[in-house]
N, C-alpha and C. Protein backbone atom coordinates (compact mmCIF):
# COMPACT_ATOMS: atom_id res chain seq x y z
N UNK A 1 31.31 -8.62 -8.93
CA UNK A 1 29.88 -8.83 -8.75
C UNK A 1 29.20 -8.73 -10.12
N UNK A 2 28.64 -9.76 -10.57
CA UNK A 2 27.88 -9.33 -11.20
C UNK A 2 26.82 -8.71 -11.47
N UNK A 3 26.25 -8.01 -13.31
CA UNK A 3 25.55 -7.13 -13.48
C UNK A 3 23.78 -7.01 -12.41
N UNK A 4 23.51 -7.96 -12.73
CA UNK A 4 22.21 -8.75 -12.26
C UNK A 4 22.18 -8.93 -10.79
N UNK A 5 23.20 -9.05 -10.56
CA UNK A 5 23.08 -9.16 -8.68
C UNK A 5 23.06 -7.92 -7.91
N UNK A 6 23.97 -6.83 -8.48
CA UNK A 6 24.41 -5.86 -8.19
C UNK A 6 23.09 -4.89 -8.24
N UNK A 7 22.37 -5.04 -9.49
CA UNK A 7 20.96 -4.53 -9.44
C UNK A 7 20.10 -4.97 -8.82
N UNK A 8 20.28 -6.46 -8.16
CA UNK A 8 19.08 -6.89 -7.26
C UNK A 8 19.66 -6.11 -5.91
N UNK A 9 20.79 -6.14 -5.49
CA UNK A 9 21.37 -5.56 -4.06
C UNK A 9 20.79 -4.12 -3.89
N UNK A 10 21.21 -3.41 -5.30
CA UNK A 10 20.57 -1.93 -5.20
C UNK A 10 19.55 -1.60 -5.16
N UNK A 11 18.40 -2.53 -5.54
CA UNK A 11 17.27 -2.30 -5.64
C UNK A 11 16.43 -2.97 -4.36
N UNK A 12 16.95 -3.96 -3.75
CA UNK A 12 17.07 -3.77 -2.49
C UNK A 12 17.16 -3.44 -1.01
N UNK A 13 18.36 -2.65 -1.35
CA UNK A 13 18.87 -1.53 -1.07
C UNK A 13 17.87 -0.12 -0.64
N UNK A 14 17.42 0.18 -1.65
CA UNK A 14 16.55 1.37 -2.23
C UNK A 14 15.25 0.93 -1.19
N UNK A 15 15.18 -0.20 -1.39
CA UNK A 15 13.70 -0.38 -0.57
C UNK A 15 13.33 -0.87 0.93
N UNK A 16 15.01 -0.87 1.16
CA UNK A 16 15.19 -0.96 2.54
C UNK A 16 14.65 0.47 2.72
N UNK A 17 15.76 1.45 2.39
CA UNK A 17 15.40 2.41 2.87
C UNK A 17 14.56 3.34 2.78
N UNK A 18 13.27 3.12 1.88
CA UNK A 18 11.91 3.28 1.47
C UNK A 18 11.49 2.83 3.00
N UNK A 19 11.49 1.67 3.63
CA UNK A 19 10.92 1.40 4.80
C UNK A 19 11.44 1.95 5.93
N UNK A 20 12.62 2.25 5.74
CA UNK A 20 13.29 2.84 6.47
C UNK A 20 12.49 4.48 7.14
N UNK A 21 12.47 5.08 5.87
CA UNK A 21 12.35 6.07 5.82
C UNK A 21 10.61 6.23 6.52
N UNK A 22 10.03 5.29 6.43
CA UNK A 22 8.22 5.13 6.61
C UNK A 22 8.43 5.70 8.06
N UNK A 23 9.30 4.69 8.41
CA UNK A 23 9.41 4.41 9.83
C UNK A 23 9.83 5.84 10.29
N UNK A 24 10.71 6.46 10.08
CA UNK A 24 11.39 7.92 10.09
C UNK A 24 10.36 9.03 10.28
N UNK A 25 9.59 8.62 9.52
CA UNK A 25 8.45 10.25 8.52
C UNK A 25 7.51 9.58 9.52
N UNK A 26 7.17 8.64 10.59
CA UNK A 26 5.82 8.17 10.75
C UNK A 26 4.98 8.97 11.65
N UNK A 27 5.33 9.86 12.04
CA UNK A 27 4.28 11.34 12.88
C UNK A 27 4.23 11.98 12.12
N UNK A 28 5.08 12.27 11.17
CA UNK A 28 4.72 13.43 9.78
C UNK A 28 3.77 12.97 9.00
N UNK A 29 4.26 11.39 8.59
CA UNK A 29 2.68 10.89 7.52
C UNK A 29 1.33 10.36 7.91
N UNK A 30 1.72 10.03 9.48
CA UNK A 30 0.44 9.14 9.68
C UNK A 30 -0.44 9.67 10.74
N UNK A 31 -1.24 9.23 11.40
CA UNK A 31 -1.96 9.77 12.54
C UNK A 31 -2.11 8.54 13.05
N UNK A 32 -1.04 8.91 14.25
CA UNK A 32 -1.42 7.52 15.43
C UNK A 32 -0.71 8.09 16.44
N UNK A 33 -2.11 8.54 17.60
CA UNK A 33 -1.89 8.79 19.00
C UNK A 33 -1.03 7.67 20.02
N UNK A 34 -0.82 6.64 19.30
CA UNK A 34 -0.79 5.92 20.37
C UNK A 34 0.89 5.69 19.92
N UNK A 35 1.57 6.62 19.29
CA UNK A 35 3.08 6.44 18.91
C UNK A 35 3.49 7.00 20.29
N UNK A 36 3.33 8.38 20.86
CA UNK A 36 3.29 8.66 22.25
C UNK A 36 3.31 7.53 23.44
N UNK A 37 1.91 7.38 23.18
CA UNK A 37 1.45 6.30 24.06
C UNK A 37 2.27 5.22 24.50
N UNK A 38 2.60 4.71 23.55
CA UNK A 38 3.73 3.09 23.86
C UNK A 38 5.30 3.63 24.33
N UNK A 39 5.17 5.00 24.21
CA UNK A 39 6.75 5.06 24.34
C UNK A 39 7.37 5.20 25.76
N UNK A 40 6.08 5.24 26.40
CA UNK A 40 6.12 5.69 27.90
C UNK A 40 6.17 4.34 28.89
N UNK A 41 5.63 4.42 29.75
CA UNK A 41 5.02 3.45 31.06
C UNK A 41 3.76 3.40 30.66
N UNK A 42 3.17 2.92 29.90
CA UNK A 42 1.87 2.91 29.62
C UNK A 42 0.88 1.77 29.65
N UNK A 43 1.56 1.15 30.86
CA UNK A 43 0.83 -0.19 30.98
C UNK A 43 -0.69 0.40 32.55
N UNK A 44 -0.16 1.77 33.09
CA UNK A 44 -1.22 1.71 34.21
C UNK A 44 -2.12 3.28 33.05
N UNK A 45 -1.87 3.65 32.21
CA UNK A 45 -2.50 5.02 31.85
C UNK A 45 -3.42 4.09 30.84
N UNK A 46 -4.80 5.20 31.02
CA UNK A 46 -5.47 5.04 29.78
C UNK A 46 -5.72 5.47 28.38
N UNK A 47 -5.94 4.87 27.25
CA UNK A 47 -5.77 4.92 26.52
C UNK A 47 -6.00 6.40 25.94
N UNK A 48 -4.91 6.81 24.84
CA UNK A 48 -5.58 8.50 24.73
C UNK A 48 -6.41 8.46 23.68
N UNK A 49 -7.18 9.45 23.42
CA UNK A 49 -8.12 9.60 22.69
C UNK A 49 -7.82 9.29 21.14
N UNK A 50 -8.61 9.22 20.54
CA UNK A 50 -8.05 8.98 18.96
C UNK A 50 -9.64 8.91 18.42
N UNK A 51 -9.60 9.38 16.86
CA UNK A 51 -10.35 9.32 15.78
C UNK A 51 -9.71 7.63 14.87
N UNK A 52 -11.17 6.86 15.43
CA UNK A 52 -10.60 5.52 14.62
C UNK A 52 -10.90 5.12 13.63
N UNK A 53 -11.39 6.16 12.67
CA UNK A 53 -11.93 5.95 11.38
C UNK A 53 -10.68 6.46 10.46
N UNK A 54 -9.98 7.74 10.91
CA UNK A 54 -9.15 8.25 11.05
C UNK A 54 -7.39 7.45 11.34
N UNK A 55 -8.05 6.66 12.45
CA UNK A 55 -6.66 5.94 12.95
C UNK A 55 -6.61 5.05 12.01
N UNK A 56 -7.80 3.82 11.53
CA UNK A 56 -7.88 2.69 10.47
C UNK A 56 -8.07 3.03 9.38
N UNK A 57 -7.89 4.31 8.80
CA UNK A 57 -7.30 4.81 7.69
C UNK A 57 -5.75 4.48 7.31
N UNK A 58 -5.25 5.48 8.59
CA UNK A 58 -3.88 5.83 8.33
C UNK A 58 -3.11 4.30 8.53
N UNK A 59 -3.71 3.07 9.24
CA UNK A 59 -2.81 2.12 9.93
C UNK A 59 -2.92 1.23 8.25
N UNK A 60 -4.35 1.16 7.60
CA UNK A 60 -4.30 0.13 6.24
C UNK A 60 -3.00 0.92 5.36
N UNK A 61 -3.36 2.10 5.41
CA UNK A 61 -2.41 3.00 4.26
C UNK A 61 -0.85 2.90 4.67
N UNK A 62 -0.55 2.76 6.01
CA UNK A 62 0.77 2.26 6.55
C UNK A 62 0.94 0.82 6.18
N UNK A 63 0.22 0.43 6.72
CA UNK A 63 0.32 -1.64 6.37
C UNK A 63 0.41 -1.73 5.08
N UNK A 64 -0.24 -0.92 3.77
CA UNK A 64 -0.05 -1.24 2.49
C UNK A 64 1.15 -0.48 1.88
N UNK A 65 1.85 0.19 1.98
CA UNK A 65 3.43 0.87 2.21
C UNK A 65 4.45 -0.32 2.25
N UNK A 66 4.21 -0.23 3.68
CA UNK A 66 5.23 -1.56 4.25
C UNK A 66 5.01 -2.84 3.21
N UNK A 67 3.85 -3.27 3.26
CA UNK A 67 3.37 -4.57 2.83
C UNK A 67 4.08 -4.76 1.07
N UNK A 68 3.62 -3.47 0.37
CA UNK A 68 4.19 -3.43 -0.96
C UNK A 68 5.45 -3.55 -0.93
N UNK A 69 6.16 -2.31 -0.05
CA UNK A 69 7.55 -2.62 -0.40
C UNK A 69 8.13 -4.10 0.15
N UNK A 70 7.55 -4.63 1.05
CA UNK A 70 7.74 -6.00 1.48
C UNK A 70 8.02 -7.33 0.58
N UNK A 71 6.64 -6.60 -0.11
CA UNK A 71 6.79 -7.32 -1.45
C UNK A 71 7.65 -7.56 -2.38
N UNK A 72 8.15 -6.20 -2.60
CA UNK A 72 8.82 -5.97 -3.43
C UNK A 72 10.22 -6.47 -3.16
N UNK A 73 10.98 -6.58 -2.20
CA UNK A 73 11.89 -7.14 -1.50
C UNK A 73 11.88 -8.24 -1.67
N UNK A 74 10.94 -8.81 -1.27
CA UNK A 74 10.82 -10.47 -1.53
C UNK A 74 11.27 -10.73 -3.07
N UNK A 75 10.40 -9.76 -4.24
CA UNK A 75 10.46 -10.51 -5.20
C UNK A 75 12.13 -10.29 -5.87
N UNK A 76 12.39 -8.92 -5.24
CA UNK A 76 13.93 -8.86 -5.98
C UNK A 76 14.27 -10.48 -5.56
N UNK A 77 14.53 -10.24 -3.99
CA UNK A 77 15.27 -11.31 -3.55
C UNK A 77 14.86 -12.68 -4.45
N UNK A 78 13.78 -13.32 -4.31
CA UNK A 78 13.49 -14.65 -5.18
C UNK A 78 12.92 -14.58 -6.41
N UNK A 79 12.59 -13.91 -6.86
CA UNK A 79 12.49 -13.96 -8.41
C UNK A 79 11.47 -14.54 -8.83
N UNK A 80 10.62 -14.84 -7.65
CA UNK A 80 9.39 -15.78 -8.13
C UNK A 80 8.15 -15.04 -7.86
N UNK A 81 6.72 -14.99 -9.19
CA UNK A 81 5.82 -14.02 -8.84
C UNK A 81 5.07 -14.48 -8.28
N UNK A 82 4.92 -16.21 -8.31
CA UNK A 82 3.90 -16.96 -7.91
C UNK A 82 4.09 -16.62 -6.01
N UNK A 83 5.76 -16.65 -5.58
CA UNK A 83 5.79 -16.20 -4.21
C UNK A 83 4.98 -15.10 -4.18
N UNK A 84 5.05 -14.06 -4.61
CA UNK A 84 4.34 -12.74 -4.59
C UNK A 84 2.89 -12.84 -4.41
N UNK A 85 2.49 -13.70 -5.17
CA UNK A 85 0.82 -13.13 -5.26
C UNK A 85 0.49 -14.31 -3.93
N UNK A 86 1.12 -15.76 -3.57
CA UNK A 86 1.11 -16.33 -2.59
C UNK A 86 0.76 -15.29 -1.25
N UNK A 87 1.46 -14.15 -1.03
CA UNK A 87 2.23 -13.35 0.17
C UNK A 87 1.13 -12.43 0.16
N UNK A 88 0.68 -11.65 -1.22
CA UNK A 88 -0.08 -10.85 -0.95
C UNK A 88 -1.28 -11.32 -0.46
N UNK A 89 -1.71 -12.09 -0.53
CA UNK A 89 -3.13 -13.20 -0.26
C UNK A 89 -3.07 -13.13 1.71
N UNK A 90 -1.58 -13.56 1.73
CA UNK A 90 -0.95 -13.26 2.90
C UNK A 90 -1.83 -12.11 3.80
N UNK A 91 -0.84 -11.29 3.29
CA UNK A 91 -0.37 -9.84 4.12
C UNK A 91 -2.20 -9.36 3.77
N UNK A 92 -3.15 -9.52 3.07
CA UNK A 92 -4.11 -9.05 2.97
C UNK A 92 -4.83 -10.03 4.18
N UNK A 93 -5.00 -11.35 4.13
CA UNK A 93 -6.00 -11.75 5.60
C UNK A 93 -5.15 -11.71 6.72
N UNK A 94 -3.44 -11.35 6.45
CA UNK A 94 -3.11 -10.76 7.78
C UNK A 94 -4.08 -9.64 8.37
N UNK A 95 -3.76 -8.59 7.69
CA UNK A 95 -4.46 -7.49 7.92
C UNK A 95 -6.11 -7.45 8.52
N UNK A 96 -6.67 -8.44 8.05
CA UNK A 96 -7.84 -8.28 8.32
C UNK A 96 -8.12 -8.60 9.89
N UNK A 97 -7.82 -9.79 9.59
CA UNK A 97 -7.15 -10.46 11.18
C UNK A 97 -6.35 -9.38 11.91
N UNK A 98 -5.69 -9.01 11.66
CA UNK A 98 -4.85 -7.93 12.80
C UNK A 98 -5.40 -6.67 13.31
N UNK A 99 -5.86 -6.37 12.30
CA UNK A 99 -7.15 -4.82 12.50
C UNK A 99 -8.32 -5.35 12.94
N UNK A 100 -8.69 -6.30 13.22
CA UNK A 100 -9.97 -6.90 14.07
C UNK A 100 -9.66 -7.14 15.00
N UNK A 101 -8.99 -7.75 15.30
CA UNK A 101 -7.54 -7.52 16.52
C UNK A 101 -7.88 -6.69 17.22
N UNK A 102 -7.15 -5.72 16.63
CA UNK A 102 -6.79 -4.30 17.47
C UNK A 102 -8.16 -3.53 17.42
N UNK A 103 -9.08 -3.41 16.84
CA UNK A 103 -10.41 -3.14 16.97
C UNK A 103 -10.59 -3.35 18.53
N UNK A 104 -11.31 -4.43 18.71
CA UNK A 104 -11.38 -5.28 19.42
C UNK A 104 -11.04 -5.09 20.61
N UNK A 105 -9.73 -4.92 20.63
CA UNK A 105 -8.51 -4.75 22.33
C UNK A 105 -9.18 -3.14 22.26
N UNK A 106 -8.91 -2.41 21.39
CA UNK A 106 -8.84 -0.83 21.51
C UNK A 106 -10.86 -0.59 22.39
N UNK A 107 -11.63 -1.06 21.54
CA UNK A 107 -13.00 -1.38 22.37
C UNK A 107 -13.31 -2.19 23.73
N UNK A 108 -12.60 -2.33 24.23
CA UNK A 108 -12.24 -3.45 25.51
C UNK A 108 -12.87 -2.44 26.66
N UNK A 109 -13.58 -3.21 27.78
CA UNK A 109 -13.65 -1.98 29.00
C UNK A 109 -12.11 -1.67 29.09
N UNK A 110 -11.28 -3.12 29.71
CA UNK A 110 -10.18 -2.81 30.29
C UNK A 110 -9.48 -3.84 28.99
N UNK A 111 -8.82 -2.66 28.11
CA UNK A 111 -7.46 -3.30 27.20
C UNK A 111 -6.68 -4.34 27.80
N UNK A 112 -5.95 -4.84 26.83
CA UNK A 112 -5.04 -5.78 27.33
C UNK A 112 -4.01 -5.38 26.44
N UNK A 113 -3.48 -4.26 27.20
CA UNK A 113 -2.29 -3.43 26.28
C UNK A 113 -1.16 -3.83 26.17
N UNK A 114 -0.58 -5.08 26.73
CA UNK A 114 0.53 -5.50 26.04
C UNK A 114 0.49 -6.47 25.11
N UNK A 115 -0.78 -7.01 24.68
CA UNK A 115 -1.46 -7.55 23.28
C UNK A 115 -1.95 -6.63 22.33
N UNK A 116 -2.60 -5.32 22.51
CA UNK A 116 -2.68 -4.11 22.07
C UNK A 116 -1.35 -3.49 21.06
N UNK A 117 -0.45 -3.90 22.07
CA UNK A 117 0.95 -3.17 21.45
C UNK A 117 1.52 -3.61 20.82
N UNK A 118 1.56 -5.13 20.61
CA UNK A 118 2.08 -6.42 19.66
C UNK A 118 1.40 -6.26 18.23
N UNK A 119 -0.06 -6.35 18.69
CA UNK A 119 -0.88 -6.39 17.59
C UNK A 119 -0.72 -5.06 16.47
N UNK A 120 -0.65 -4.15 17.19
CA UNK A 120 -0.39 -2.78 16.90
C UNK A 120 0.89 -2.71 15.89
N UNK A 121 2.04 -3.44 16.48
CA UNK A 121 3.18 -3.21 15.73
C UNK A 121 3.12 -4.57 14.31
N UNK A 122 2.43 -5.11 14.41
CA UNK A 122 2.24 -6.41 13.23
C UNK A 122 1.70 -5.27 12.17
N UNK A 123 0.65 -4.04 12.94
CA UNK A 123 0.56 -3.40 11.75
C UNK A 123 1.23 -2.28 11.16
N UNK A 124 1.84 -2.02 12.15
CA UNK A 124 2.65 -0.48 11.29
C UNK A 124 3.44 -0.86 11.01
N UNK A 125 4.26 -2.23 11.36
CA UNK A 125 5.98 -2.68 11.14
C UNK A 125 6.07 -3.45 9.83
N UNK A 126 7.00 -3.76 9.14
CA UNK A 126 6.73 -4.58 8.33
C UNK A 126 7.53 -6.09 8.93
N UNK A 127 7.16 -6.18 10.06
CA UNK A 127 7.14 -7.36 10.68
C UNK A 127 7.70 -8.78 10.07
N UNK A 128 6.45 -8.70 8.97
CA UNK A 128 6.28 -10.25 8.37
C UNK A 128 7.55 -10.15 7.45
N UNK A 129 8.52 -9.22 6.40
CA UNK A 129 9.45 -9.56 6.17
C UNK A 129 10.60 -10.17 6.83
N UNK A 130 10.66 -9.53 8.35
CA UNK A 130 11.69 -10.06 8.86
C UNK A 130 11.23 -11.53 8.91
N UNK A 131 10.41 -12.03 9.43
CA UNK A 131 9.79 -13.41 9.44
C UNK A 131 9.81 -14.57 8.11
N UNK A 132 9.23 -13.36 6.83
CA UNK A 132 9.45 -14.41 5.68
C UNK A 132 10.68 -14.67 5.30
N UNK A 133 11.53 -13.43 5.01
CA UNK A 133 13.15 -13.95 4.47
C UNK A 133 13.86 -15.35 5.24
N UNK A 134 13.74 -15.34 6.12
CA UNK A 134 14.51 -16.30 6.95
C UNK A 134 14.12 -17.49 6.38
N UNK A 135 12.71 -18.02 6.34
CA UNK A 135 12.05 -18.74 6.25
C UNK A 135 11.85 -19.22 4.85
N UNK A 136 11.89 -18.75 4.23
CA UNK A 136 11.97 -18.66 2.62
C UNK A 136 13.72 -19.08 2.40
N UNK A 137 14.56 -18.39 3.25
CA UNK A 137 15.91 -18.84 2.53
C UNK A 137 16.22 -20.04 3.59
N UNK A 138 15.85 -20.41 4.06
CA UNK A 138 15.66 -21.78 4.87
C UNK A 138 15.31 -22.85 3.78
N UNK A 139 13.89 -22.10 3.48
CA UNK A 139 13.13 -23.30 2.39
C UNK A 139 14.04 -23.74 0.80
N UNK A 140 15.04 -22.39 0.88
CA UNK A 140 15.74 -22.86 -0.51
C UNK A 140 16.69 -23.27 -0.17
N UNK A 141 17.43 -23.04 0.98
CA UNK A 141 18.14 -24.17 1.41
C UNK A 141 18.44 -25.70 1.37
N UNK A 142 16.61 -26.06 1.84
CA UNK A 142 16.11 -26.97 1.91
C UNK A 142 16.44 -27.76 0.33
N UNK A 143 15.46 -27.02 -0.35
CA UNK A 143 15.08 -27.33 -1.70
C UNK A 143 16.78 -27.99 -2.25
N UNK A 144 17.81 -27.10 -2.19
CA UNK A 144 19.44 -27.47 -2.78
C UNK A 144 19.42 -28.33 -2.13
N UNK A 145 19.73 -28.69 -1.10
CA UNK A 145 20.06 -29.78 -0.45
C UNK A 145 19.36 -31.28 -0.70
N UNK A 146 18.05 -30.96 -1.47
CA UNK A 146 17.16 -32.11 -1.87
C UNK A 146 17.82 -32.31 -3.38
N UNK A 147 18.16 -31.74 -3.95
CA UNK A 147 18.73 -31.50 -5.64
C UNK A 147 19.46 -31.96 -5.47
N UNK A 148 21.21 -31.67 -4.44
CA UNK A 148 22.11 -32.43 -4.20
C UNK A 148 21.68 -33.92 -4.07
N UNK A 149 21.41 -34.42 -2.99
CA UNK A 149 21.45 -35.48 -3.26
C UNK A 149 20.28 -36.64 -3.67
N UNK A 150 19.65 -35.95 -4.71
CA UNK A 150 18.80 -36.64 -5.98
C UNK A 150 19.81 -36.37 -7.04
């Protein structure tokens, strides 16, 4: 293996388990009642109480965790910054969009908690990596296969 690859794998690596670990620590670092909540039958109970100034604190400061190291993943993997600042542009009117979202459902007379819970996990998960890698090594796929035969 070479030098250069071996440091992109490890560094990689490292930031898998940076997310890893988010995910691990996430009742120790964050404040979200509703980690309980989803884990149950919680499609007939109502919603439990929560501080949402409090909650949309802790969910941006989670989403920007994930989102960075997301980033950061990406760029080991492709090497390109212009992808990067593309993504962050991204993951920032994701966010806005997704926390208006969940605003929104969470203010509802009657939630619509299995859109609640989707929306919910777009923000604490780092979701959109699993989504971009694929898609990105699709697109360079693409790209060789156009080089080949030009």
């Amino acid at each position: 293996m070479q030098k250069s690859k071996f440091f992109t794998f490890l560094g990689i690596s490292f930031l898998v388990l940076a997310l890893a670990s988010v995910r691990f620590f996430e009742k120790n670092w964050f404040y979200d009642p509703f980690i309980l909540f989803f884990k149950g039958e919680y499609h007939h109970k109502d919603l439990p109480d929560f501080d949402f100034v409090k909650l949309g604190l802790h969910y941006l400061l989670r989403y920007s965790i994930n989102s960075l190291l997301s980033l950061a993943i990406l760029y080991f993997w492709f090497k390109e910054i212009k992808l990067i600042k593309d993504f962050l542009i991204i993951y920032a009117i994701a966010f806005v969009v997704l926390f208006l979202g969940f605003s929104l459902l969470v203010f509802m007379n009657e939630p619509k908690l299995s859109i609640l819970f989707y929306v919910r996990r777009f923000l604490i998960q780092p979701l959109f990596l699993v989504l971009f890698v694929p898609a990105l090594l699709y697109q360079k796929m693409l790209k060789s296969k156009d080089v080949i035969k030009n």
